[in-house]
C-alpha atoms as a PDB file:
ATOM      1  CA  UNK A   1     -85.891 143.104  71.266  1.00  0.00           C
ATOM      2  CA  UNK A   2     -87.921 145.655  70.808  1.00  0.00           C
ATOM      3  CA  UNK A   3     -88.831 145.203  67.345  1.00  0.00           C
ATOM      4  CA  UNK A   4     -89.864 141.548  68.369  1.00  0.00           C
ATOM      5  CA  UNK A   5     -91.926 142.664  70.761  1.00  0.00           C
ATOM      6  CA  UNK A   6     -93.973 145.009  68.272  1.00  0.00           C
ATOM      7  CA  UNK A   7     -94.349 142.114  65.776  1.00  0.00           C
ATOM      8  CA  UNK A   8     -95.952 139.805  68.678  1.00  0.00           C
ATOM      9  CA  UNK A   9     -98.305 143.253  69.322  1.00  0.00           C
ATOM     10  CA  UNK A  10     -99.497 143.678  65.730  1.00  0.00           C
ATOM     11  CA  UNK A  11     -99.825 139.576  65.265  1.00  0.00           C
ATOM     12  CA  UNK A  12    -101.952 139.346  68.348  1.00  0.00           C
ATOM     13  CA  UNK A  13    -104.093 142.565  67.536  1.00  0.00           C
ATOM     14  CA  UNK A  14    -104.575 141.509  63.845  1.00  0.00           C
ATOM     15  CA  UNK A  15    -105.289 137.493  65.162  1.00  0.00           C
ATOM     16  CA  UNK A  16    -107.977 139.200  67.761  1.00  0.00           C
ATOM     17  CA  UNK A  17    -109.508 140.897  65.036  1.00  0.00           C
ATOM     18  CA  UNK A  18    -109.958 137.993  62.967  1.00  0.00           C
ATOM     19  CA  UNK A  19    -112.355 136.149  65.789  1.00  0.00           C
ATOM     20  CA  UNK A  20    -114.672 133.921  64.662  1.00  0.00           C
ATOM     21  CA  UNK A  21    -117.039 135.008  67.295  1.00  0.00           C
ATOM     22  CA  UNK A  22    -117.942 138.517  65.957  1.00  0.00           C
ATOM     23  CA  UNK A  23    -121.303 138.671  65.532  1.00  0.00           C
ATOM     24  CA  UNK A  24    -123.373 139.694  62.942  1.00  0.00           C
ATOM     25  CA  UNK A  25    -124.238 143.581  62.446  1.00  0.00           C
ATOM     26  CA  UNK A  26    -127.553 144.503  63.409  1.00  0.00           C
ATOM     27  CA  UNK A  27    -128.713 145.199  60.127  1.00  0.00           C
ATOM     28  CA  UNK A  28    -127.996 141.348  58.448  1.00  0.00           C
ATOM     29  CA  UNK A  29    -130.303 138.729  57.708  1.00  0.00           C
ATOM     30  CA  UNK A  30    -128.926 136.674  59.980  1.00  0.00           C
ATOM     31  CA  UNK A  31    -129.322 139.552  62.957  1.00  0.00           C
ATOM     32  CA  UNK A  32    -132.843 139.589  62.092  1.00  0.00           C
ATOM     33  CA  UNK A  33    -133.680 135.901  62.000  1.00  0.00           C
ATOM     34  CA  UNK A  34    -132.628 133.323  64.368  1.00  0.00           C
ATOM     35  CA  UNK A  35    -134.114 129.509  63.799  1.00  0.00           C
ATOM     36  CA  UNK A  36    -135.311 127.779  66.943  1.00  0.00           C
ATOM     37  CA  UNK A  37    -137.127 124.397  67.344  1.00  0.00           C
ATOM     38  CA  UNK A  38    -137.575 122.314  64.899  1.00  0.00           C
ATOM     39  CA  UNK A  39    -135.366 123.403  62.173  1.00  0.00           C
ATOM     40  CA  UNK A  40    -132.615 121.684  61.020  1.00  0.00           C
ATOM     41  CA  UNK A  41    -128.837 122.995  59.694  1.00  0.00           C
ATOM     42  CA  UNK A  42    -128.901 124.468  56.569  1.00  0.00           C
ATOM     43  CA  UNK A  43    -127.939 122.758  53.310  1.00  0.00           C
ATOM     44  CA  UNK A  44    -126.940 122.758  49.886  1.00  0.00           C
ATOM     45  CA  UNK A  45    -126.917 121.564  46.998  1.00  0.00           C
ATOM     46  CA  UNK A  46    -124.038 121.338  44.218  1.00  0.00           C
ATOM     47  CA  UNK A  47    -125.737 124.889  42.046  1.00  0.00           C
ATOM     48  CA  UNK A  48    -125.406 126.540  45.455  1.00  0.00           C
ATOM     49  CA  UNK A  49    -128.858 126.617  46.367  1.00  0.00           C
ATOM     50  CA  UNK A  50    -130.175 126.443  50.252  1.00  0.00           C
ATOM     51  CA  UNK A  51    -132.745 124.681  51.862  1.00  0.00           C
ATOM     52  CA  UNK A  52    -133.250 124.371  55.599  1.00  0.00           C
ATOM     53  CA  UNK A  53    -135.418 121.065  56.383  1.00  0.00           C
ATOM     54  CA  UNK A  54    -138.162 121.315  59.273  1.00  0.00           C
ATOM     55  CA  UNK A  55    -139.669 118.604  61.132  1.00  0.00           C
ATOM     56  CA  UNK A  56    -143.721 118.652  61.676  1.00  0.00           C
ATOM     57  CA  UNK A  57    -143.384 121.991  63.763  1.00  0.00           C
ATOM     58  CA  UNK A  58    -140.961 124.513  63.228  1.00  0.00           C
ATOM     59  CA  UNK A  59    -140.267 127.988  65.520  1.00  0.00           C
ATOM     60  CA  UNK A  60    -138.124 131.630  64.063  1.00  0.00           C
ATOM     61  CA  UNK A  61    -137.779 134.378  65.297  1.00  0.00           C
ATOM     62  CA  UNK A  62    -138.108 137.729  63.930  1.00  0.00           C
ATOM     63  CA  UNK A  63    -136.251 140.788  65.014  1.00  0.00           C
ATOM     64  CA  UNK A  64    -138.806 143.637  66.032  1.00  0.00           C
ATOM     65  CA  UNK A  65    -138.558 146.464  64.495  1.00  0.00           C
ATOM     66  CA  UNK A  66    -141.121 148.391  65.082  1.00  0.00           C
ATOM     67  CA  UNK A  67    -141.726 149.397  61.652  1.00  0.00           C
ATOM     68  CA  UNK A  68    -144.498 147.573  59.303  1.00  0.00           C
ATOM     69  CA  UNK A  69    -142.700 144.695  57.559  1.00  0.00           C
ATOM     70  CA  UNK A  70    -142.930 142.113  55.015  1.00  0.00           C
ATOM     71  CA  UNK A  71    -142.555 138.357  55.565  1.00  0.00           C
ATOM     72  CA  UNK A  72    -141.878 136.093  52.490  1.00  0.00           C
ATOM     73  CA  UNK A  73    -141.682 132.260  52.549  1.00  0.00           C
ATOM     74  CA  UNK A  74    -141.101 129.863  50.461  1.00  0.00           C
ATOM     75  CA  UNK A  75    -140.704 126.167  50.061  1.00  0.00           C
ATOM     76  CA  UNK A  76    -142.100 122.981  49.021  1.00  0.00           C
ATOM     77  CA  UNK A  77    -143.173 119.575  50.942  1.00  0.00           C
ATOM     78  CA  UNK A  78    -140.987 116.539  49.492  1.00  0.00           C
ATOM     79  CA  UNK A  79    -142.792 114.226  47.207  1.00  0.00           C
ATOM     80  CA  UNK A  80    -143.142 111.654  49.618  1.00  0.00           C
ATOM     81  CA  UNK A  81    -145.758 113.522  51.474  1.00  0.00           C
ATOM     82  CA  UNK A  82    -149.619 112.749  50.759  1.00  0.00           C
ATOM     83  CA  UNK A  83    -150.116 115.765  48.602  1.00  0.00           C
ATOM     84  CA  UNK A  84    -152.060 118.113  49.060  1.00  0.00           C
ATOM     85  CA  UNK A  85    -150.290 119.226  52.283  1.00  0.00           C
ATOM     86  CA  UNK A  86    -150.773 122.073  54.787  1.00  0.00           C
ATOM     87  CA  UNK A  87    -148.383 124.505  56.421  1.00  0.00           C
ATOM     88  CA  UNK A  88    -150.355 126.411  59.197  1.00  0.00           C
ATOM     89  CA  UNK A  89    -149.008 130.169  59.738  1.00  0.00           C
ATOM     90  CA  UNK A  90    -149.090 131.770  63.111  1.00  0.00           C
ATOM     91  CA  UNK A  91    -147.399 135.082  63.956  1.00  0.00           C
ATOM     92  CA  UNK A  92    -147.071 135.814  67.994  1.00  0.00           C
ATOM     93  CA  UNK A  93    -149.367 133.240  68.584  1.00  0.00           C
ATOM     94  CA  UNK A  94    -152.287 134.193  65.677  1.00  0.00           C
ATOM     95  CA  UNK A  95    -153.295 132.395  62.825  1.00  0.00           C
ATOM     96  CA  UNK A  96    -151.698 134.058  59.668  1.00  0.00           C
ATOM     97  CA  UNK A  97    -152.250 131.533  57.121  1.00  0.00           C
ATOM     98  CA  UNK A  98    -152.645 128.152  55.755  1.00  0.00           C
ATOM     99  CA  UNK A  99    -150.102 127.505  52.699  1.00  0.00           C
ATOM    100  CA  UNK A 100    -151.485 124.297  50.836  1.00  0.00           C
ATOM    101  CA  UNK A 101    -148.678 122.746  49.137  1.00  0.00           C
ATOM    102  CA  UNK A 102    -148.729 120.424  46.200  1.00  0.00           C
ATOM    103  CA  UNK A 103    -145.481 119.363  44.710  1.00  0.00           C
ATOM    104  CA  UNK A 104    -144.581 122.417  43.179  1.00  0.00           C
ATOM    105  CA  UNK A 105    -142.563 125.288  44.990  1.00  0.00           C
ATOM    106  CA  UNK A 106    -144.984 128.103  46.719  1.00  0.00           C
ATOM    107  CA  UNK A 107    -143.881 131.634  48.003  1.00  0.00           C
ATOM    108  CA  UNK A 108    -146.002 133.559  49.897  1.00  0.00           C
ATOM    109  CA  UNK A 109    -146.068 137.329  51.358  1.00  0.00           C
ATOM    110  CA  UNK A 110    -147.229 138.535  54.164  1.00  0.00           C
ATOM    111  CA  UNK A 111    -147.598 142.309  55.432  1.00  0.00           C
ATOM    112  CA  UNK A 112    -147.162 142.011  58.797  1.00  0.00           C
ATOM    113  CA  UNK A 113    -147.653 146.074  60.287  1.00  0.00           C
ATOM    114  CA  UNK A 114    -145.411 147.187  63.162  1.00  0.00           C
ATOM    115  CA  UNK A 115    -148.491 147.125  65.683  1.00  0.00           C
ATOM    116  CA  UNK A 116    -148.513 143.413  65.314  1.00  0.00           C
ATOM    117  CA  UNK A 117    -145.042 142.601  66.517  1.00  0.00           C
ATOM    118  CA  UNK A 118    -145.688 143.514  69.890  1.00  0.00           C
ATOM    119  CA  UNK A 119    -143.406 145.351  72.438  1.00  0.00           C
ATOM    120  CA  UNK A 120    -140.752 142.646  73.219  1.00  0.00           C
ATOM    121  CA  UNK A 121    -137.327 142.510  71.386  1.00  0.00           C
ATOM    122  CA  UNK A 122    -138.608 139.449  69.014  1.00  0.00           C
ATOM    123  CA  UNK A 123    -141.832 138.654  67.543  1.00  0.00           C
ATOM    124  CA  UNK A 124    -142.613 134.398  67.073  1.00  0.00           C
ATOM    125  CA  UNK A 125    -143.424 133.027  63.598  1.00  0.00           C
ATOM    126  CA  UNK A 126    -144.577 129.096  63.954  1.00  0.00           C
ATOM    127  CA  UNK A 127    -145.003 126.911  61.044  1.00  0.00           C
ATOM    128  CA  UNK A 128    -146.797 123.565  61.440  1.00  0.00           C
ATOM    129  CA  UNK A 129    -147.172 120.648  59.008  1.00  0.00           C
ATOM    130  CA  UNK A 130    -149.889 118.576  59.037  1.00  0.00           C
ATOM    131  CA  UNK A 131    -148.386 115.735  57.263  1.00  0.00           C
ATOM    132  CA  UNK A 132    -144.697 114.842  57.348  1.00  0.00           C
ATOM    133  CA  UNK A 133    -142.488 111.460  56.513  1.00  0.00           C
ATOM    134  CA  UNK A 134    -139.575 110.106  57.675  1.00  0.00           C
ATOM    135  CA  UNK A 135    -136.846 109.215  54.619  1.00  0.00           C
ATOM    136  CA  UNK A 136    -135.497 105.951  56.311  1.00  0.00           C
ATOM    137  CA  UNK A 137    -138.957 104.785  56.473  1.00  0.00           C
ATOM    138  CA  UNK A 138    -140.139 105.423  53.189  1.00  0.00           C
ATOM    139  CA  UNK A 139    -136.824 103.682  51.528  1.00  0.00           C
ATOM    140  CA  UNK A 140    -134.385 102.030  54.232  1.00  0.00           C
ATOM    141  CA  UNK A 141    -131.557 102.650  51.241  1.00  0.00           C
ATOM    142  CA  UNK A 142    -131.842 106.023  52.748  1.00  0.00           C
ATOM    143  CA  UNK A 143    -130.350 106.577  56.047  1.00  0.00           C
ATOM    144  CA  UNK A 144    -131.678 109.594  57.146  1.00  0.00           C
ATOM    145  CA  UNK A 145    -133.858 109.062  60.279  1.00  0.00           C
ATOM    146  CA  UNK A 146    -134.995 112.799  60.240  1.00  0.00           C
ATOM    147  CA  UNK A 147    -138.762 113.040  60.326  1.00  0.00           C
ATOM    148  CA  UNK A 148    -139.484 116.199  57.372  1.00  0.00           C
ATOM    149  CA  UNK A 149    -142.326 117.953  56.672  1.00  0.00           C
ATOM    150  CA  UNK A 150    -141.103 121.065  55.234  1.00  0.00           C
ATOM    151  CA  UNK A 151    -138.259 122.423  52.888  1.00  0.00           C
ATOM    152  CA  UNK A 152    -137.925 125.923  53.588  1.00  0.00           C
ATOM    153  CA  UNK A 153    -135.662 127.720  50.482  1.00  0.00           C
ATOM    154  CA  UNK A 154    -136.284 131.236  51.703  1.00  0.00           C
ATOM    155  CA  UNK A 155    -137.320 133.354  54.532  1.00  0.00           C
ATOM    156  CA  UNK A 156    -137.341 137.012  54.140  1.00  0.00           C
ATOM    157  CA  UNK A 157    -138.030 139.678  56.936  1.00  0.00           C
ATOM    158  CA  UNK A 158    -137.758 143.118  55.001  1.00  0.00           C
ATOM    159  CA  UNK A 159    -139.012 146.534  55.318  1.00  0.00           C
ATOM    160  CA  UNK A 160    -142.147 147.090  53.707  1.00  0.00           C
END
């Protein structure tokens, strides 16, 4: 009896410490950068590269650090945009940048010093899209009702 009461221990202490609901450490990506409105789930494609579609307005958060930092995007807008297109940039609620997309991927950097991310916990990056399509519309072979204006392959939030 006893011995079968020390295997049902260890199983449940080594099932409990399998939980799917650990979180992330502080120091990952994904501790650092939670997507909010606007974005949808992450994909990928059959080479194993991501994408994360947004619709014409799209809003992440970014971990404050309190340090100076460097943001990188990058993405495209799908063909079926009118090209050229523009991503507006704002960072806690100031204009950053406007990206102006062709077909071809861009990547942009921004240095974004600690005095700029404010005193809460999280600092608000907003990307809108001037132009965006839906993919049901444009073929109706296509059933995806989304409405896309963006393709975002990469967001970084690193120390600078």
């Amino acid at each position: 009896m006893p011995k079968r009461v020390l295997v049902l221990t260890l199983l449940t202490l080594l099932l409990a410490g399998c939980s799917s609901e650990d979180k992330p450490s502080a120091g990952s990506a994904s501790a650092q950068i939670e997507y909010k409105a606007g974005f949808f789930a992450p994909e990928q494609a059959s080479n194993g590269s991501t994408w994360r579609w947004m619709g014409p307005e799209g809003v992440i958060r970014l971990r404050n650090t309190r340090r100076d930092m460097l943001l990188s995007i990058k993405g495209y807008v799908p063909a079926q945009v009118p090209q050229p297109s523009a991503i507006n940039v704002k960072f806690n609620g100031e204009p950053l940048d406007q990206m102006l997309m062709t077909k071809e991927e861009a990547q942009k950097q921004y240095a974004i010093p600690a005095a700029k991310q404010g005193s809460g916990e999280w600092s608000e990056l907003v990307l809108s899209a001037n132009q965006s399509y839906i993919p049901h519309e444009a073929d109706p072979t296509i059933p995806d009702p989304r409405r896309l204006a963006f393709s975002l392959s990469s967001l970084e939030w690193t120390r600078k």
